[in-house]
Protein backbone atom coordinates (compact mmCIF):
# COMPACT_ATOMS: atom_id res chain seq x y z
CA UNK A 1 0.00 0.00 0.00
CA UNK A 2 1.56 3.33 -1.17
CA UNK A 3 1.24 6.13 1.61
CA UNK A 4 1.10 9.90 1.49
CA UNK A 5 4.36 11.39 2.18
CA UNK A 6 5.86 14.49 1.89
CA UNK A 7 9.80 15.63 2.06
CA UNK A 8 10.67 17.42 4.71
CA UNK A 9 13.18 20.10 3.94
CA UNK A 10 16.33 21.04 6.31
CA UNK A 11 16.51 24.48 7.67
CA UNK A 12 18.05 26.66 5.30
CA UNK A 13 16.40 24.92 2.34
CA UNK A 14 13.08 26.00 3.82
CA UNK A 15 14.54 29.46 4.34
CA UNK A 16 15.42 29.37 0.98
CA UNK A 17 12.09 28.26 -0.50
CA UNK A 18 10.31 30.66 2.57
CA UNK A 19 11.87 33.51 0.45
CA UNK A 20 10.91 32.45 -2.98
CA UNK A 21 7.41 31.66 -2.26
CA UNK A 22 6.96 35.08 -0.21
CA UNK A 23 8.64 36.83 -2.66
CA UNK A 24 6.43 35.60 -5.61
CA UNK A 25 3.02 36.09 -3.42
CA UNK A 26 4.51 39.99 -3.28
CA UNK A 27 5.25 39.73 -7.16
CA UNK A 28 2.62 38.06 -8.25
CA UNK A 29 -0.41 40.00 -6.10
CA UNK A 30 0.37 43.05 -6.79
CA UNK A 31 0.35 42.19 -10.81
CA UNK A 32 -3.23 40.29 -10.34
CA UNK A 33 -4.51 43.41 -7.92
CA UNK A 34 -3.58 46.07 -10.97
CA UNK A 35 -5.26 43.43 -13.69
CA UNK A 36 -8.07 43.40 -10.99
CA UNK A 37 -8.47 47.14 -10.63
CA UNK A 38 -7.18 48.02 -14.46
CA UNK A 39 -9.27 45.45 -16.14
CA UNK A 40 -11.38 43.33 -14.87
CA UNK A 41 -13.29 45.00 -12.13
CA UNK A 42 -14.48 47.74 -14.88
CA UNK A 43 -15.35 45.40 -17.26
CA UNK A 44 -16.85 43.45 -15.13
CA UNK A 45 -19.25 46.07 -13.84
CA UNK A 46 -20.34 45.67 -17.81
CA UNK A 47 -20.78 42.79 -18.50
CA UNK A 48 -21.14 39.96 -15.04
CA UNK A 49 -24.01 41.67 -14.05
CA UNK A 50 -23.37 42.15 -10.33
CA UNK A 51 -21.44 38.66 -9.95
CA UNK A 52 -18.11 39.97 -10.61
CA UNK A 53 -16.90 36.89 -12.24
CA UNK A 54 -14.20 38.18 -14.12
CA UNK A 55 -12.80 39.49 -10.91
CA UNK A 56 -12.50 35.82 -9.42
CA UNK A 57 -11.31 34.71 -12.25
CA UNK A 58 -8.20 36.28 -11.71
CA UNK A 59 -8.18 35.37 -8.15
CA UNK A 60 -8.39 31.98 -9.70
CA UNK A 61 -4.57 32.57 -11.68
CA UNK A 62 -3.24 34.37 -8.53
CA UNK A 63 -3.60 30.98 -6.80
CA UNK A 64 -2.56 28.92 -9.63
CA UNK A 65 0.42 31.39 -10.10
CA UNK A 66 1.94 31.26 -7.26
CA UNK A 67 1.77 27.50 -6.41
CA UNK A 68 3.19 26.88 -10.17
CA UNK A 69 5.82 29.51 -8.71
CA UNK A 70 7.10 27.51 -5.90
CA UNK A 71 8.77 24.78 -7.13
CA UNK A 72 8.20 22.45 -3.91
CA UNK A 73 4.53 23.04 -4.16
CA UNK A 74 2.07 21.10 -6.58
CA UNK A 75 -1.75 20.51 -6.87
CA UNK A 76 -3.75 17.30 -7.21
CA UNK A 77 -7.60 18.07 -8.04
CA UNK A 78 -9.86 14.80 -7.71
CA UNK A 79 -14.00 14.49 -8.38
CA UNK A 80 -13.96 17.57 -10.35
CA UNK A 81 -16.85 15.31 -11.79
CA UNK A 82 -19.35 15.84 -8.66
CA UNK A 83 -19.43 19.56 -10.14
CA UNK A 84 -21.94 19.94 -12.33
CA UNK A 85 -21.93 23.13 -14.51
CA UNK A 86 -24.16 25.86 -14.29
CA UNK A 87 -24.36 24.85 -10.57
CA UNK A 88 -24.17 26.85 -7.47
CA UNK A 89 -22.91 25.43 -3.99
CA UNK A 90 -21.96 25.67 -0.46
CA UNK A 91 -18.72 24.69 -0.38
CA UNK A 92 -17.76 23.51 3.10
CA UNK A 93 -14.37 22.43 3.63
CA UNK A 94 -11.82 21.87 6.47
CA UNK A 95 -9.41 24.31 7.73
CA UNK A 96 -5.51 23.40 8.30
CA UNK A 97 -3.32 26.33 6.97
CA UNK A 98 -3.82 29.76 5.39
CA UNK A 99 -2.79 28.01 2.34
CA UNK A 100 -6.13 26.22 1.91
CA UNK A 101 -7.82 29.83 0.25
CA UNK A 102 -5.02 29.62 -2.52
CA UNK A 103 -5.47 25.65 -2.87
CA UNK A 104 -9.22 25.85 -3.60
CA UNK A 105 -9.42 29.38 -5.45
CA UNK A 106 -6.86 27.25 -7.47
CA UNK A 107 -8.73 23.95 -8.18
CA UNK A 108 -12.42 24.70 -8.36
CA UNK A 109 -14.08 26.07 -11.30
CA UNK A 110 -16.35 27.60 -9.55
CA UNK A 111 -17.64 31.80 -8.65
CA UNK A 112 -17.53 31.43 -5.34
CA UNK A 113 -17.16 34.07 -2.35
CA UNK A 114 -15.41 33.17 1.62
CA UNK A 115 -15.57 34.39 4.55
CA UNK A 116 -12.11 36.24 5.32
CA UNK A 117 -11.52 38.43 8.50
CA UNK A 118 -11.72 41.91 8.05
CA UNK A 119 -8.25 43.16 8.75
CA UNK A 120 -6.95 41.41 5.68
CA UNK A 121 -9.11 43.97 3.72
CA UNK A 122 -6.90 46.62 4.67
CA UNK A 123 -3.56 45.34 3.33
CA UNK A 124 -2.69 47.28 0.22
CA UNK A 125 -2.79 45.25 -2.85
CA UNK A 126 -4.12 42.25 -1.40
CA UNK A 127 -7.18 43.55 0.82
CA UNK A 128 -7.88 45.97 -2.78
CA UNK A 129 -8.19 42.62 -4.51
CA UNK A 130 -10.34 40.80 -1.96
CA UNK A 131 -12.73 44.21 -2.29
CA UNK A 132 -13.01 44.06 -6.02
CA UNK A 133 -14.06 40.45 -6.02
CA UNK A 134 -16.28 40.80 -3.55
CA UNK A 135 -15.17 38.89 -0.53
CA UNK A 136 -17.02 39.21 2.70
CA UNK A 137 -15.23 40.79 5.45
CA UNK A 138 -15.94 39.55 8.75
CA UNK A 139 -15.23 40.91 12.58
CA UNK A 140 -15.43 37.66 14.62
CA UNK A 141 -15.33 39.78 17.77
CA UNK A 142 -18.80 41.58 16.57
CA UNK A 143 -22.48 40.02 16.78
CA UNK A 144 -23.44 42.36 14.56
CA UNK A 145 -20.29 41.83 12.17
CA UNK A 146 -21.68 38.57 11.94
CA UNK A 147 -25.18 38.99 11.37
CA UNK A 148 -23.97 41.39 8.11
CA UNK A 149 -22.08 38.29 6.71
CA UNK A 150 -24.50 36.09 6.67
CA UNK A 151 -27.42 38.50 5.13
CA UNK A 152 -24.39 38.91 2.89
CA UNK A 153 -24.33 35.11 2.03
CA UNK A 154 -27.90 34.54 1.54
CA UNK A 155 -27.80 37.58 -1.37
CA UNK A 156 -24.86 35.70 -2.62
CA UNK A 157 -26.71 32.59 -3.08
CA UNK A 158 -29.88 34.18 -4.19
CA UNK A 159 -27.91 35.37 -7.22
CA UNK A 160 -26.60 31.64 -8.06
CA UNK A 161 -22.62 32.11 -6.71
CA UNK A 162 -21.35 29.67 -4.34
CA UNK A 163 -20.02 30.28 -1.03
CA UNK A 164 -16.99 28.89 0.34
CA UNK A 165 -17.29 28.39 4.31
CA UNK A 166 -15.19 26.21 6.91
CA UNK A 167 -17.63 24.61 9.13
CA UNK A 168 -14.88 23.83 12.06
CA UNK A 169 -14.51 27.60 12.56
CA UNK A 170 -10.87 28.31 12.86
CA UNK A 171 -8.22 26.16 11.67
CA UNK A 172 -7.09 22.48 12.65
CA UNK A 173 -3.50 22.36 14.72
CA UNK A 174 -3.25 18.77 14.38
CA UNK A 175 -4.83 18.33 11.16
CA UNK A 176 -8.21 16.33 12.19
CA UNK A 177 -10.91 17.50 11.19
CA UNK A 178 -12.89 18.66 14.22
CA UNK A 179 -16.75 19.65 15.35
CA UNK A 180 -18.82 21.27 12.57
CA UNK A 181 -20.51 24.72 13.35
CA UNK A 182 -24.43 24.03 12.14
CA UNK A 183 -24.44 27.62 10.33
CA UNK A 184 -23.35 26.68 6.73
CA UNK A 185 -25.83 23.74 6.46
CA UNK A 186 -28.71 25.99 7.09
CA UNK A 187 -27.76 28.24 5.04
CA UNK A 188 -27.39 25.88 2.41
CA UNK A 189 -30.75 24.33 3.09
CA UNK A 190 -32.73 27.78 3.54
CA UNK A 191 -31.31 28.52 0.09
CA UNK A 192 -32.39 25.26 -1.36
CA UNK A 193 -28.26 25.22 -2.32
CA UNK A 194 -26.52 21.70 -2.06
CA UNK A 195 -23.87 21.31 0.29
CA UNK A 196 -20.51 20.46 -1.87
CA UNK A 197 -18.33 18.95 0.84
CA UNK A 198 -14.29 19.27 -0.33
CA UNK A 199 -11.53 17.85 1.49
CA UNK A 200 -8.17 19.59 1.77
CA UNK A 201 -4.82 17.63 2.73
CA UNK A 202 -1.03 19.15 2.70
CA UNK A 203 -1.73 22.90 3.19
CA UNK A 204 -1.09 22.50 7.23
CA UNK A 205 1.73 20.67 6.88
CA UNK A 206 3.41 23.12 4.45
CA UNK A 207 2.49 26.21 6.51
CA UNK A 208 1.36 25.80 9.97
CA UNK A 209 -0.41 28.23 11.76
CA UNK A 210 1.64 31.11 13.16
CA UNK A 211 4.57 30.26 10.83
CA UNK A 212 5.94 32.37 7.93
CA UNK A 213 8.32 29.25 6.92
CA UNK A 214 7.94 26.29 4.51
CA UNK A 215 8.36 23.23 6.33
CA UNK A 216 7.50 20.62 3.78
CA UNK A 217 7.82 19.57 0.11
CA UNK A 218 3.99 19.25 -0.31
CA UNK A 219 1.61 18.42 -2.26
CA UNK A 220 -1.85 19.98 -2.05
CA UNK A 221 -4.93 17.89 -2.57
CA UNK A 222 -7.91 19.19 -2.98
CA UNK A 223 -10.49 16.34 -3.17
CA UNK A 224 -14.22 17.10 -4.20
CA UNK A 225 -17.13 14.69 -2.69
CA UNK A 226 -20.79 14.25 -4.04
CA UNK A 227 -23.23 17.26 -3.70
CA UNK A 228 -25.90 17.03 -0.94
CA UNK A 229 -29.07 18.14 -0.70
CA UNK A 230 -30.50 19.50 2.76
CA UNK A 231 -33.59 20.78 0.94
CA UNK A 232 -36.35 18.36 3.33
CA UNK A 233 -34.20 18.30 6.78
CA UNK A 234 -35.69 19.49 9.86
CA UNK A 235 -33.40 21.50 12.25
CA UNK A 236 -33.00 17.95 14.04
CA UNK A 237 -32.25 15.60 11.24
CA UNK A 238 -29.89 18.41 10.24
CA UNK A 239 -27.74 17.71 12.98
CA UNK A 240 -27.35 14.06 11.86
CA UNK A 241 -26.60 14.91 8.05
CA UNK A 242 -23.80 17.32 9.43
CA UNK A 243 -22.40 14.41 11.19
CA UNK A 244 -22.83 12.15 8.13
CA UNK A 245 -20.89 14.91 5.40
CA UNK A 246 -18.16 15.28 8.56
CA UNK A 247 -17.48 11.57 9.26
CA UNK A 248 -17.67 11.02 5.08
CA UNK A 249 -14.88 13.57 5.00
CA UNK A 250 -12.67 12.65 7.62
CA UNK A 251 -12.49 9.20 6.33
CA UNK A 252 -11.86 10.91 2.74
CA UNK A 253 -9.11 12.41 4.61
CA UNK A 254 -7.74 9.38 5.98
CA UNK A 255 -7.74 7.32 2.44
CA UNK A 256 -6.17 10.35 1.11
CA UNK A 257 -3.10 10.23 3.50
CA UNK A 258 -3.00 6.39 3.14
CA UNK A 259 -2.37 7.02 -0.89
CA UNK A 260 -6.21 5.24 -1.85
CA UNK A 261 -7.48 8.51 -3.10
CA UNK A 262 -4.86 10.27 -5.43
């Protein structure tokens, strides 16, 4: 049986990648921010009509550009089938590493908006970007901040876009995937929006939380399960088809890092 492995890399080789990687994100976002605010946010006040797809479209090369930059990084994409086009979703997914935004913008073709705390709108370039495309800020300290996001959401899905939201809350330090939050699956089912449950593996690994430093050679895989519909689920049997799309992902997790799902 073949098992998931990735290289770890000594100290100054992950220095030396650290750099390369940070210095590309620098590079590389503040080219995609001027195409965003040059380009494609004015055209696509034109022509998206309010979905600002053009604008997360080049969110979508951003990601891909900068993992093709790194040269220990690479992406594995699996049940890209389980999307169906012309679709909307709520994409739920676990949380390891800040690295898991720039693995899924990268893999899914899908418009979709996350959830992204506010202060990150206010970094130049990056936070300028996030604005044009429409990404919801969010003040986890605030009720209210709160309440604003999700009325946010539910306009999001009324126009047919798909929302990306982590269910576990904040991210994973030993890379289980922990308690679900019941807020995305209602959403989801007050929308009459299927739940698309996606599984990401080698993003924690490669940057933990609180580090600025590669550990890892790492590959990211982003694998995409079978939609669900909530659509008939009362608030209780909710609760048990949360539990069902959790359990269904952590053992996609597991046959991921035992090599069954690549």
């Amino acid at each position: 049986m073949k098992i998931y492995k990735e290289k770890r890399l000594g100290v100054l080789a992950g220095l030396f990648y650290s750099v390369i990687m940070w210095g590309g994100v620098f590079l590389l976002t503040i080219f995609f921010t001027l195409m965003d605010l040059i380009v494609a946010f004015p055209l696509s006040l034109l022509i998206d009509k309010g979905t600002r797809r053009l604008v997360h479209q080049v969110s979508i090369f951003w990601a891909q550009g900068i993992i093709a930059w790194n040269p220990i990084w690479k992406l594995v994409v699996t049940g890209l089938g389980n999307i169906q086009k012309g679709k909307h979703y709520v994409v739920v997914a676990n949380h390891q590493s800040l690295l898991d935004i720039l693995a899924v913008c990268a893999a899914l073709p899908l418009n979709f908006r996350f959830l992204a705390k506010k202060e990150l709108f206010y970094v130049p370039f990056m936070g300028w970007a996030m604005s044009c495309a429409g990404y919801v800020p969010l003040d986890r300290a605030s009720h209210e901040s709160g309440r604003k996001a999700i009325k946010r959401i539910t306009e999001l899905l009324a126009m047919r876009l798909s929302v990306l939201l982590f269910p576990e809350g904040t991210r994973s330090l030993d890379g289980k995937i922990h308690a679900f939050k019941m807020g995305a699956f209602k959403l989801a089912r007050d929308s009459n929006v299927e739940i698309l449950p996606v599984v990401i593996e080698g993003t924690g690994r490669a940057l933990p939380k609180k580090s600025i430093f590669l550990r890892n050679r790492s590959k990211f895989i982003v694998s995409i399960g079978k939609p669900v519909s909530l659509e008939n689920f009362s608030d209780r049997s909710m609760e048990e088809v949360k539990e069902k799309i959790r359990h269904e992902m952590i053992s996609r997790l597991e046959r991921i890092r035992h090599g069954k799902d690549l």
